[in-house]
PDB file of N, CA and C in Angstrom:
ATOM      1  N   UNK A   1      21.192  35.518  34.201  1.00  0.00           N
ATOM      2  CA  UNK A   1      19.943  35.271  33.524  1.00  0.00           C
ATOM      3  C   UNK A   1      19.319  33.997  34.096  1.00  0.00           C
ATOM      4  N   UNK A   2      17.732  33.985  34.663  1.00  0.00           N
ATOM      5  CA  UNK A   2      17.148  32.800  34.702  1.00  0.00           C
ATOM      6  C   UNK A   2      16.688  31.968  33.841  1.00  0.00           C
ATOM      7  N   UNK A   3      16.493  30.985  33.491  1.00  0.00           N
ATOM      8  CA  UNK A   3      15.812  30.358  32.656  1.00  0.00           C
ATOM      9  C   UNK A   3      14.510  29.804  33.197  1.00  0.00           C
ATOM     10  N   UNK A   4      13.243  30.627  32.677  1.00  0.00           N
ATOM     11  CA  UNK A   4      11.830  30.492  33.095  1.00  0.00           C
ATOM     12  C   UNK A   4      11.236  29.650  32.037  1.00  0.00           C
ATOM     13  N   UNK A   5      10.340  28.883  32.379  1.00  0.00           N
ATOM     14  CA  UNK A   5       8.896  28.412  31.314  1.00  0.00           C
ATOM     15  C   UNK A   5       8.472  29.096  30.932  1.00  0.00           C
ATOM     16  N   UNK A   6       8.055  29.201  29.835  1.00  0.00           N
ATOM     17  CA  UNK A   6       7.079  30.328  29.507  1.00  0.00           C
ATOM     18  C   UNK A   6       5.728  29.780  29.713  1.00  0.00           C
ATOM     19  N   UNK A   7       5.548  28.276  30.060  1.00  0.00           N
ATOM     20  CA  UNK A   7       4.062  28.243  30.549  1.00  0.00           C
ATOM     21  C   UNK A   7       3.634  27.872  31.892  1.00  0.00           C
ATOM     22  N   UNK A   8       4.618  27.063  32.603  1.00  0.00           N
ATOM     23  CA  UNK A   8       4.039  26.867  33.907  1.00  0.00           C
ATOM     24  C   UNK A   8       5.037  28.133  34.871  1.00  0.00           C
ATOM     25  N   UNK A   9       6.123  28.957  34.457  1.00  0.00           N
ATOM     26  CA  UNK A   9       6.761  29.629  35.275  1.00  0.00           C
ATOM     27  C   UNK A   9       7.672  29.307  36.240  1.00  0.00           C
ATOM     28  N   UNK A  10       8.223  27.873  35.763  1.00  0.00           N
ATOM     29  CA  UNK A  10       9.307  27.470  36.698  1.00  0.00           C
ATOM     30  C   UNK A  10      10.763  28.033  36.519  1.00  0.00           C
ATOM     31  N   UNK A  11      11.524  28.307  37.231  1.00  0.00           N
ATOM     32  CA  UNK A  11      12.894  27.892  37.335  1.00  0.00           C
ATOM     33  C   UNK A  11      14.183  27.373  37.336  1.00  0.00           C
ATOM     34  N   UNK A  12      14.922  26.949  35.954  1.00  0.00           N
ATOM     35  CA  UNK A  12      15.677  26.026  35.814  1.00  0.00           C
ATOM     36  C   UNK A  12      17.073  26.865  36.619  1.00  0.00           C
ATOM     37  N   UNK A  13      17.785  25.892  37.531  1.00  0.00           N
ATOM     38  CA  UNK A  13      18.774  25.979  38.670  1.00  0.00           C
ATOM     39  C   UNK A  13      20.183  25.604  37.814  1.00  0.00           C
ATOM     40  N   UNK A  14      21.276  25.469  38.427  1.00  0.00           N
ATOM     41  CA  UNK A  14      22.314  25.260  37.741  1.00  0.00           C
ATOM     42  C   UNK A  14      22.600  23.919  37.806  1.00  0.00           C
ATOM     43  N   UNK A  15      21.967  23.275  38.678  1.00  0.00           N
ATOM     44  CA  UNK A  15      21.705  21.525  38.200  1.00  0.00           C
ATOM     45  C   UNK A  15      20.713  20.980  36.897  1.00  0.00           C
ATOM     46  N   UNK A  16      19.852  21.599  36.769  1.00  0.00           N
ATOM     47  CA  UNK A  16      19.111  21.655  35.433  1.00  0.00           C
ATOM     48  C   UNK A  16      17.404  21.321  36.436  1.00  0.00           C
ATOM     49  N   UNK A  17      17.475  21.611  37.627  1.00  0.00           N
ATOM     50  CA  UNK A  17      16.416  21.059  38.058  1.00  0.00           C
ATOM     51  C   UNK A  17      15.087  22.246  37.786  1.00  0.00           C
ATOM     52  N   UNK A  18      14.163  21.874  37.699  1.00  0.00           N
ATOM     53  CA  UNK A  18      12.547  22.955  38.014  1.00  0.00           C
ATOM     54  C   UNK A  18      12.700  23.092  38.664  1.00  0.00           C
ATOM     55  N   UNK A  19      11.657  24.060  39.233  1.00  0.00           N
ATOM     56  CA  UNK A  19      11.371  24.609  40.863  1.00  0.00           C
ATOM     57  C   UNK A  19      10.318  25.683  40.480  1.00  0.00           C
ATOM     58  N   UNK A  20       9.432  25.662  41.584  1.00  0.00           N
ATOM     59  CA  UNK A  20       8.442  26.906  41.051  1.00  0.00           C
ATOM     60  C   UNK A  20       9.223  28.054  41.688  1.00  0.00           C
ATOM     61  N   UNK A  21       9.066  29.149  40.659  1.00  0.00           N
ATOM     62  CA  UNK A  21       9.509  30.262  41.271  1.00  0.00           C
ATOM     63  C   UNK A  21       9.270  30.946  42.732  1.00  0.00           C
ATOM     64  N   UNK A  22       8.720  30.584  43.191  1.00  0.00           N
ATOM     65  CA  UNK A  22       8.408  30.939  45.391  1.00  0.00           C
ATOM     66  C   UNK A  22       9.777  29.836  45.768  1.00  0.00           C
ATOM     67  N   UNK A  23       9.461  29.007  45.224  1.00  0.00           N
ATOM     68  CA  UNK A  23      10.652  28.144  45.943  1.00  0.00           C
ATOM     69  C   UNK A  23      12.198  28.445  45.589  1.00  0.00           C
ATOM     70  N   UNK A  24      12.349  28.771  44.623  1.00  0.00           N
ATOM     71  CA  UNK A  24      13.821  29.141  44.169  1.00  0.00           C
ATOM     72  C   UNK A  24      13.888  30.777  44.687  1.00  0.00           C
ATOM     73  N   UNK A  25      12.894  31.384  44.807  1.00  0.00           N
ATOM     74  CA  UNK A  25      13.663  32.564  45.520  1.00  0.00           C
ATOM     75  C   UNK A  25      14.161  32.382  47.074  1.00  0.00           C
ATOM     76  N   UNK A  26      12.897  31.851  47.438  1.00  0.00           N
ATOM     77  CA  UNK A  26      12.965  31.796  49.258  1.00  0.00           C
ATOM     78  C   UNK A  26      14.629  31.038  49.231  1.00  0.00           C
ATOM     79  N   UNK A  27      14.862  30.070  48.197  1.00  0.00           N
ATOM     80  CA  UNK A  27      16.533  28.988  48.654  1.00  0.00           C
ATOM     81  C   UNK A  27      17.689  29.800  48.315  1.00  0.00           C
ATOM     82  N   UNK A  28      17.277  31.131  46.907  1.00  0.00           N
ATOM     83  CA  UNK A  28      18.433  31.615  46.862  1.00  0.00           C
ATOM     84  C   UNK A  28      18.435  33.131  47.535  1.00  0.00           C
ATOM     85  N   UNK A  29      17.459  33.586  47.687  1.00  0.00           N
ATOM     86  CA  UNK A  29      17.756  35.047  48.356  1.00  0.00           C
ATOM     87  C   UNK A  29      16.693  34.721  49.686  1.00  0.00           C
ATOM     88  N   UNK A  30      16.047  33.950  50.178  1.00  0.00           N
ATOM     89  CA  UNK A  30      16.022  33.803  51.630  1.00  0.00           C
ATOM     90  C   UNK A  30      14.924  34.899  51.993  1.00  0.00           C
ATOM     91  N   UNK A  31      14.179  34.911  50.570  1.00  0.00           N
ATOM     92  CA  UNK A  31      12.415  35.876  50.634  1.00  0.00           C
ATOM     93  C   UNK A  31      11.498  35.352  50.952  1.00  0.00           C
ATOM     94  N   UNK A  32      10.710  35.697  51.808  1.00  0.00           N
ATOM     95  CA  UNK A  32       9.491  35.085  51.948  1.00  0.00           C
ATOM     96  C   UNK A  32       8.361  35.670  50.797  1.00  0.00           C
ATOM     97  N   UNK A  33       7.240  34.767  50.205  1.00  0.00           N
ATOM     98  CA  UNK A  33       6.514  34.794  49.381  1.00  0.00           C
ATOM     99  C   UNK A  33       5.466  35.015  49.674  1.00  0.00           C
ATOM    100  N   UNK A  34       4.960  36.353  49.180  1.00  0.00           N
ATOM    101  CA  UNK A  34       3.280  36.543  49.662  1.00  0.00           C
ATOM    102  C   UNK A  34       2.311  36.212  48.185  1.00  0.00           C
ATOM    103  N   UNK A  35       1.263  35.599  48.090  1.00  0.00           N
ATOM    104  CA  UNK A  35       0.706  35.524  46.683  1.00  0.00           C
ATOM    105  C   UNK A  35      -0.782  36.023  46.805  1.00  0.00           C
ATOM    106  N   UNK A  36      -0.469  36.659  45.927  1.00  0.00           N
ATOM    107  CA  UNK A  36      -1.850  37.645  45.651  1.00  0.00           C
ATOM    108  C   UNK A  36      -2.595  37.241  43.939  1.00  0.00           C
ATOM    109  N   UNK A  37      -3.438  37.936  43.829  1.00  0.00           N
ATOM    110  CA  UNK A  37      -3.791  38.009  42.379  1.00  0.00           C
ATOM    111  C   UNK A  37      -3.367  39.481  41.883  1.00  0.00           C
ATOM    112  N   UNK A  38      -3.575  39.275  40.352  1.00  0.00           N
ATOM    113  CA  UNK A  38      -2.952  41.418  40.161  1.00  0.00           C
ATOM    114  C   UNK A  38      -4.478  40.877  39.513  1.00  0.00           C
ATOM    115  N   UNK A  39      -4.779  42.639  39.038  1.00  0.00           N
ATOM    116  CA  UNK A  39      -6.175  42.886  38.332  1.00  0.00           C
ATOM    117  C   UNK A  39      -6.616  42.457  37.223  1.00  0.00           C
ATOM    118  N   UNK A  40      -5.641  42.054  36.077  1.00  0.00           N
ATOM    119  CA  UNK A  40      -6.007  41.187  34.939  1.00  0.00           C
ATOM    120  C   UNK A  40      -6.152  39.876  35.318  1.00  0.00           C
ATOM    121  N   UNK A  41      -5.603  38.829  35.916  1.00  0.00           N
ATOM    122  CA  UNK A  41      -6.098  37.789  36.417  1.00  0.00           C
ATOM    123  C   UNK A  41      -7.152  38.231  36.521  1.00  0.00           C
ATOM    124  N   UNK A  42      -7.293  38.693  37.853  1.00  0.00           N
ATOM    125  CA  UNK A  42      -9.063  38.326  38.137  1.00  0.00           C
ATOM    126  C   UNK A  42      -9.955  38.831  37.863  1.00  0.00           C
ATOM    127  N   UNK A  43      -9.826  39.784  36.842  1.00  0.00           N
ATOM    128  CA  UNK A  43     -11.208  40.018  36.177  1.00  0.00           C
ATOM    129  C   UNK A  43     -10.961  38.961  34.715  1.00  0.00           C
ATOM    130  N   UNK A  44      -9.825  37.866  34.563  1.00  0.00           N
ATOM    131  CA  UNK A  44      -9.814  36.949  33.222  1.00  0.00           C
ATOM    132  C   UNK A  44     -10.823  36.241  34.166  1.00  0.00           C
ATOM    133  N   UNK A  45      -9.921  35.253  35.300  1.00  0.00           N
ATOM    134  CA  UNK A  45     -10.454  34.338  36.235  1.00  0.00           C
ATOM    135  C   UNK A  45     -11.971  34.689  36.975  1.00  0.00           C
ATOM    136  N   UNK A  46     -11.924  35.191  37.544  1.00  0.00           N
ATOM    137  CA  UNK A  46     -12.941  35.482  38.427  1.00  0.00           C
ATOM    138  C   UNK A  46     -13.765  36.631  38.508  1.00  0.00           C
ATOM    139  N   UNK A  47     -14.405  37.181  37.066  1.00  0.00           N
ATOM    140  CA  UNK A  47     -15.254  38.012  36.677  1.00  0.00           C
ATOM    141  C   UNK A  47     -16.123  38.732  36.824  1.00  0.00           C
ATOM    142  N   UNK A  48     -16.731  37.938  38.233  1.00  0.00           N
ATOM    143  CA  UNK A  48     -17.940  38.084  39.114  1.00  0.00           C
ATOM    144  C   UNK A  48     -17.855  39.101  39.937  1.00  0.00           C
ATOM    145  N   UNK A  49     -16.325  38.741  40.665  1.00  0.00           N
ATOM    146  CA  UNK A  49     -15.669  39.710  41.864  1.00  0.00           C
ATOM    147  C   UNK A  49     -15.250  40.909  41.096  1.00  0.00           C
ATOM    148  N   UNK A  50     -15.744  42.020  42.171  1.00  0.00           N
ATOM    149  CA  UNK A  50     -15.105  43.246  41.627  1.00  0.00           C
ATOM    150  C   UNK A  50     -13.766  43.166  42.875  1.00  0.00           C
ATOM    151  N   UNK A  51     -12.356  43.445  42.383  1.00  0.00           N
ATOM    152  CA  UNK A  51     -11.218  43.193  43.099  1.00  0.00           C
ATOM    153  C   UNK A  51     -10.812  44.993  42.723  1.00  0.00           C
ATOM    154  N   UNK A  52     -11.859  45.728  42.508  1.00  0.00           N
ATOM    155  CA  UNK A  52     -10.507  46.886  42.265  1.00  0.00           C
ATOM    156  C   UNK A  52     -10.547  47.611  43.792  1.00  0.00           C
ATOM    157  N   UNK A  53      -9.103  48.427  43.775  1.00  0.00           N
ATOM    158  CA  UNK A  53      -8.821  48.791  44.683  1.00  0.00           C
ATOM    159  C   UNK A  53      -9.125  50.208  45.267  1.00  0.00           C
ATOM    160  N   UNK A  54     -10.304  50.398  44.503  1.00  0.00           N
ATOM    161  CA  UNK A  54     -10.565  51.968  44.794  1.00  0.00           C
ATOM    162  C   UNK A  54     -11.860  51.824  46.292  1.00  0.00           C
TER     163      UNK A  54
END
C-alpha cells in the first residue's frame, strides 16, 4: 500500500519522505512519465479549449 495526499498527491517512501508521484515511480520501477491532462480537468481548468478527442 502507498501512502498518497489526498491533496497535493505525493508519496510517502519508507523513510517517511514526500515525493511527487513522477518521481517515486521513475526511482522505484524505472518509468518514464508522460503528463497529459484527462477530459474533466480541462473542461474544469481550461473551458475555452475544446480537448475532446473525437
Amino acid at each position: 500500500m502507498l501512502p498518497l495526499c489526498s491533496f497535493c498527491k505525493k508519496i510517502r517512501d519508507d523513510k517517511g519522505y514526500w515525493e511527487q508521484i513522477d518521481v517515486y515511480i521513475y526511482k522505484y520501477l524505472q518509468a518514464d512519465i508522460s503528463h497529459g491532462i484527462c477530459p474533466e480537468c480541462a473542461k474544469e481548468h481550461y473551458p475555452d479549449i475544446d480537448v475532446d478527442d473525437d
